[in-house]
N, C-alpha and C. Protein backbone atom coordinates (compact mmCIF):
# COMPACT_ATOMS: atom_id res chain seq x y z
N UNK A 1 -109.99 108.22 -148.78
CA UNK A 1 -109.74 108.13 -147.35
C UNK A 1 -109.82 106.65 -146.95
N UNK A 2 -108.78 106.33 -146.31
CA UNK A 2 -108.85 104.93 -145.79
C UNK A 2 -109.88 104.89 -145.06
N UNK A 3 -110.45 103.07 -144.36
CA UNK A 3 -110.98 103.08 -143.39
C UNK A 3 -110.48 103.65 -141.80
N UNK A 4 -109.13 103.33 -142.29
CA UNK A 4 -108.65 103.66 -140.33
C UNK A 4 -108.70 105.19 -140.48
N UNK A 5 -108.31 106.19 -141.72
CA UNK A 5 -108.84 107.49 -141.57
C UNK A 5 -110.22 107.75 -141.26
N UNK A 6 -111.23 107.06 -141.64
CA UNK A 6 -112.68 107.54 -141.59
C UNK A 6 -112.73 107.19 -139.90
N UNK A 7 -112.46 105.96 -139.77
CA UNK A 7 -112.63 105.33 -138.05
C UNK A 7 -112.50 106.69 -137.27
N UNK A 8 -110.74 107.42 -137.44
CA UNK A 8 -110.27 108.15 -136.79
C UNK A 8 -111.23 109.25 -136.92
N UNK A 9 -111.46 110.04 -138.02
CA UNK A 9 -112.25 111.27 -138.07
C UNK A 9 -113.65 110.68 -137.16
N UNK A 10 -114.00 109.89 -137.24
CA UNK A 10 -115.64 109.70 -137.05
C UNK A 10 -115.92 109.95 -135.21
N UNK A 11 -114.46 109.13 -134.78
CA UNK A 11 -113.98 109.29 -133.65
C UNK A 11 -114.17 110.57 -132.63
N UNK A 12 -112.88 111.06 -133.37
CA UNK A 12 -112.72 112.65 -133.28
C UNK A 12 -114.04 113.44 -133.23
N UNK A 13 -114.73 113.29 -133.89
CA UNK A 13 -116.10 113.78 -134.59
C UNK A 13 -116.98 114.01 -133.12
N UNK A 14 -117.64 112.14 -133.00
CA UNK A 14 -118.15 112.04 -131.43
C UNK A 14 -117.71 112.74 -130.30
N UNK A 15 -115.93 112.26 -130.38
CA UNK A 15 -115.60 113.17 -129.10
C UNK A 15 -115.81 114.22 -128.78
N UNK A 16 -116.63 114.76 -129.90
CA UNK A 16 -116.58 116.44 -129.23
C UNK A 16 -118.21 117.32 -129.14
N UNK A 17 -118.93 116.10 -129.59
CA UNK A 17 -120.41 116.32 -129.56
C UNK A 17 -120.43 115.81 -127.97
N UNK A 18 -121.53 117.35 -127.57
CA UNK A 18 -122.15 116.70 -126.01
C UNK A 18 -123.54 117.68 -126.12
N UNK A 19 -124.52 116.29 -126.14
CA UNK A 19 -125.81 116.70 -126.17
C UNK A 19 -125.85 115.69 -125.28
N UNK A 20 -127.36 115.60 -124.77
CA UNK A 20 -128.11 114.95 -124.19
C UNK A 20 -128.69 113.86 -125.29
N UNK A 21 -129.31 114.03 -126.39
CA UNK A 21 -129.25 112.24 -127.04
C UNK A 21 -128.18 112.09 -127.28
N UNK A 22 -127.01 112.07 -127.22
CA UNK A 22 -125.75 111.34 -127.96
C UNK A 22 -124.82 111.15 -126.43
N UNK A 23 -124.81 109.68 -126.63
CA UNK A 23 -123.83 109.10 -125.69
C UNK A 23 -122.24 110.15 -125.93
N UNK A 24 -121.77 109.88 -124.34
CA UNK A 24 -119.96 110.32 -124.92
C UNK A 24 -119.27 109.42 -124.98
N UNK A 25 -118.47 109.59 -126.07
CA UNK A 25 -116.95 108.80 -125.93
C UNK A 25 -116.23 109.41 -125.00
N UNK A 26 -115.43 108.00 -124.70
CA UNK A 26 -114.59 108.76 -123.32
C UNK A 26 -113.31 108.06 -123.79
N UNK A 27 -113.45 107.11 -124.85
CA UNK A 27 -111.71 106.60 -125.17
C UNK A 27 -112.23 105.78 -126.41
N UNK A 28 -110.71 105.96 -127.01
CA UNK A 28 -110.85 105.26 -128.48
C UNK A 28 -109.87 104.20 -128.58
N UNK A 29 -109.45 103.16 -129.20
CA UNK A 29 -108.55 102.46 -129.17
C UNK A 29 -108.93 101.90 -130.71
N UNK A 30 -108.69 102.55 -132.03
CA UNK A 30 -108.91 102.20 -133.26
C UNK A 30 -107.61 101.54 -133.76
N UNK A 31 -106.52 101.36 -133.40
CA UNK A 31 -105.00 100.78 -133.72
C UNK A 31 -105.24 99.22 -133.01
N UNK A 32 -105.79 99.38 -132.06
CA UNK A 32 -105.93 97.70 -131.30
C UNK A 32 -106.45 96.77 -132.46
N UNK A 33 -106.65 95.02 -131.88
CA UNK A 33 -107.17 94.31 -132.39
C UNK A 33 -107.93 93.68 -131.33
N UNK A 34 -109.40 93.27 -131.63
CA UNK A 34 -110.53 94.63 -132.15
C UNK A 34 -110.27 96.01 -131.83
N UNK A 35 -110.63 97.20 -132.87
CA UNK A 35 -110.49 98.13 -132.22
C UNK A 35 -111.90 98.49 -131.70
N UNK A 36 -111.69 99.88 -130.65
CA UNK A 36 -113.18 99.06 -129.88
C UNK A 36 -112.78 100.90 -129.45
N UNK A 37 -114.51 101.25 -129.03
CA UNK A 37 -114.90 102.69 -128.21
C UNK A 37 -115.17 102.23 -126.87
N UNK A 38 -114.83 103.17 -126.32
CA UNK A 38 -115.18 103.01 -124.75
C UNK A 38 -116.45 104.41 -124.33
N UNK A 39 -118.08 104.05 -124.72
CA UNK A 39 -119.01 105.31 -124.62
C UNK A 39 -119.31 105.10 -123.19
N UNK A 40 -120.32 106.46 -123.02
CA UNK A 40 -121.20 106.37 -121.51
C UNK A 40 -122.04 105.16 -121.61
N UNK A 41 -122.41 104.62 -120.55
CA UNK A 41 -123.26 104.01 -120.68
C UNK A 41 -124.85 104.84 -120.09
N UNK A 42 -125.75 104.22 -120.57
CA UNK A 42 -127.28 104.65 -120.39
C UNK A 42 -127.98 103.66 -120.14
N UNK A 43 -129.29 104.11 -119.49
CA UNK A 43 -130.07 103.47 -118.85
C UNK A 43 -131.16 103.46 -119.92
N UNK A 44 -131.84 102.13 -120.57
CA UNK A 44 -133.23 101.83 -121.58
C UNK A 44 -132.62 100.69 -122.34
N UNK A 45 -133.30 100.78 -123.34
CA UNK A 45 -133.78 99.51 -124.28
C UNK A 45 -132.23 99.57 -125.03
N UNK A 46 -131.58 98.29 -125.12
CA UNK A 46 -130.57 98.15 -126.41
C UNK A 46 -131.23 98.63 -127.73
N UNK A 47 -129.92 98.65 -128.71
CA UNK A 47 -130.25 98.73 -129.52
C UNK A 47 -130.60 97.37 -130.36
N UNK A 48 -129.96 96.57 -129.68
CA UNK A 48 -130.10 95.02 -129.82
C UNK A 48 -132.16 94.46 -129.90
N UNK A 49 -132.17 95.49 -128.78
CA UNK A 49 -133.61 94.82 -128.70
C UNK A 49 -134.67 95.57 -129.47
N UNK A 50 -134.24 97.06 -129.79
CA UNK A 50 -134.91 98.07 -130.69
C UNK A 50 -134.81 97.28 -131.81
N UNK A 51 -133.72 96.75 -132.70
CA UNK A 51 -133.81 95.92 -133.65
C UNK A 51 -134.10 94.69 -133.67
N UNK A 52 -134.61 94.13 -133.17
CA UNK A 52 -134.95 93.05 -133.06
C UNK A 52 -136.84 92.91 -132.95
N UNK A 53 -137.13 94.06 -132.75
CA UNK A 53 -138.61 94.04 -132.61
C UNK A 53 -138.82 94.62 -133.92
N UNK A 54 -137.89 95.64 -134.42
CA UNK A 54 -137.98 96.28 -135.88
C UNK A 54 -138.36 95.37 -137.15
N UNK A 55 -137.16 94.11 -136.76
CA UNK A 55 -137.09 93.33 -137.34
C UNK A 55 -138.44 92.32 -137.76
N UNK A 56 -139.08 92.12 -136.63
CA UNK A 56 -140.66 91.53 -136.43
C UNK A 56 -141.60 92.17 -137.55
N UNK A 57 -141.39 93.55 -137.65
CA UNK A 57 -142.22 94.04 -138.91
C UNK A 57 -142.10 94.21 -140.19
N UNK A 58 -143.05 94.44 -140.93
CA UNK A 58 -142.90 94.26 -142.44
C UNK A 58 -143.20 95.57 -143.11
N UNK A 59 -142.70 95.95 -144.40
CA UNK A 59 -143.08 96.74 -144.94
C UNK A 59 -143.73 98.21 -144.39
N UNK A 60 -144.64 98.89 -144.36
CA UNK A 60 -145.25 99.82 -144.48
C UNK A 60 -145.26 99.84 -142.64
N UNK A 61 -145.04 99.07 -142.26
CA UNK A 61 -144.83 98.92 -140.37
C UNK A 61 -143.25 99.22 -140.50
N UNK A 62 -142.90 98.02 -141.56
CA UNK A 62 -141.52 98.89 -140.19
C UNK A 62 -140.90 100.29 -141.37
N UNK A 63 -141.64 100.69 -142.20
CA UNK A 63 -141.04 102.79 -142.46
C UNK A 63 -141.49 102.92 -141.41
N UNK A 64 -142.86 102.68 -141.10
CA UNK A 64 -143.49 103.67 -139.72
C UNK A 64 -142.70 103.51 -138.61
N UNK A 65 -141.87 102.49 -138.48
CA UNK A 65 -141.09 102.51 -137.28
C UNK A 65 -139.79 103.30 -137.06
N UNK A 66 -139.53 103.60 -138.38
CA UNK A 66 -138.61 104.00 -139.11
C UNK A 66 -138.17 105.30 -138.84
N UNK A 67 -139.74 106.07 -139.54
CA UNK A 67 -139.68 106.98 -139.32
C UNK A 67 -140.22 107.52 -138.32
N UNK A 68 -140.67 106.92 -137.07
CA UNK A 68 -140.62 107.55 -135.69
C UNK A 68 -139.42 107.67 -134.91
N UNK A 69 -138.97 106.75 -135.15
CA UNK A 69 -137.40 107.10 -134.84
C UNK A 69 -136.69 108.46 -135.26
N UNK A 70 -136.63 108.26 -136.98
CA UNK A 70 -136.11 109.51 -137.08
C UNK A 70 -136.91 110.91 -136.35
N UNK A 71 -138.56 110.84 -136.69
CA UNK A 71 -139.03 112.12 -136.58
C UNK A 71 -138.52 112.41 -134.85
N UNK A 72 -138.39 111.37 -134.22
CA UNK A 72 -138.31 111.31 -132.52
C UNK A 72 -136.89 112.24 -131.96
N UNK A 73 -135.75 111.79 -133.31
CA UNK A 73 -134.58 112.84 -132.89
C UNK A 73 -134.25 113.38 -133.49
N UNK A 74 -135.10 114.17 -135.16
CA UNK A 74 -134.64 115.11 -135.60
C UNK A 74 -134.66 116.44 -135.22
N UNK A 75 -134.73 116.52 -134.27
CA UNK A 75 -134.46 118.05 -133.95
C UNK A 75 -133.14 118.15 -132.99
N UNK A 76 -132.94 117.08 -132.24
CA UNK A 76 -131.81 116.84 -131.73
C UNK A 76 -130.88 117.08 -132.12
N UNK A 77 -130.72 116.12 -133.79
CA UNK A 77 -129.90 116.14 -134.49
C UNK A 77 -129.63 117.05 -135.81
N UNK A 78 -130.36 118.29 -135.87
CA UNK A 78 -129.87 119.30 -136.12
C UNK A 78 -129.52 120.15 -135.04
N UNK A 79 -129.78 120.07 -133.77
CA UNK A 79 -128.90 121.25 -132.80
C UNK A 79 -127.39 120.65 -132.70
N UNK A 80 -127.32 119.41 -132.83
CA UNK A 80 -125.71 119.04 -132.88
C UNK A 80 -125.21 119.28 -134.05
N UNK A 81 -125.86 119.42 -135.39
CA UNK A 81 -125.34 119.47 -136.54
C UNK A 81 -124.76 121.00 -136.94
N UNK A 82 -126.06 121.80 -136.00
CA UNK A 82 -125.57 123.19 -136.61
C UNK A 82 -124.32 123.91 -135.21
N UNK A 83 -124.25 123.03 -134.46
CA UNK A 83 -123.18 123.25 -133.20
C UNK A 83 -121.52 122.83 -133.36
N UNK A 84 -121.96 121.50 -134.82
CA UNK A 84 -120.87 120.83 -134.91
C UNK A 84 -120.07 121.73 -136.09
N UNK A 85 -120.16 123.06 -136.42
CA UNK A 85 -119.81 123.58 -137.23
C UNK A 85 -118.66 124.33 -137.20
């Protein structure tokens, strides 16, 4: 699978997940130069700044950061997984 196939599926994919953690896409433009998403926007912390404090820690700090994250939306992300079926 090419990249512009994966882009497209991954696309497609988002567009059709609607939960409450997962931003929506509302437009795709993967043929442009840049190609670029157009999501909801939300109100909190970038991800810019989530990584960037991640980044501050070392080792055995940042799994733990790691994995609060994950443990924080895995349940989320199996109600979209078993919805996305």
């Amino acid at each position: 699978m090419s990249d512009a196939d994966r882009r497209s599926k991954e696309a497609r994919m988002l567009a059709r997940l609607r939960h409450p953690a997962i931003v929506a896409l509302y437009d795709a433009r993967l043929d442009s130069t840049p190609p670029y998403l157009v999501l909801e926007y939300t109100e909190g912390e970038s991800l810019a700044g989530v990584r960037a404090q991640w980044k501050t820690k070392q080792g055995k700090e940042q799994m733990a950061a790691t994995q609060e994250v994950i443990l924080k939306y895995q349940d989320e992300l199996k109600k979209v997984m078993a919805n996305d079926k």
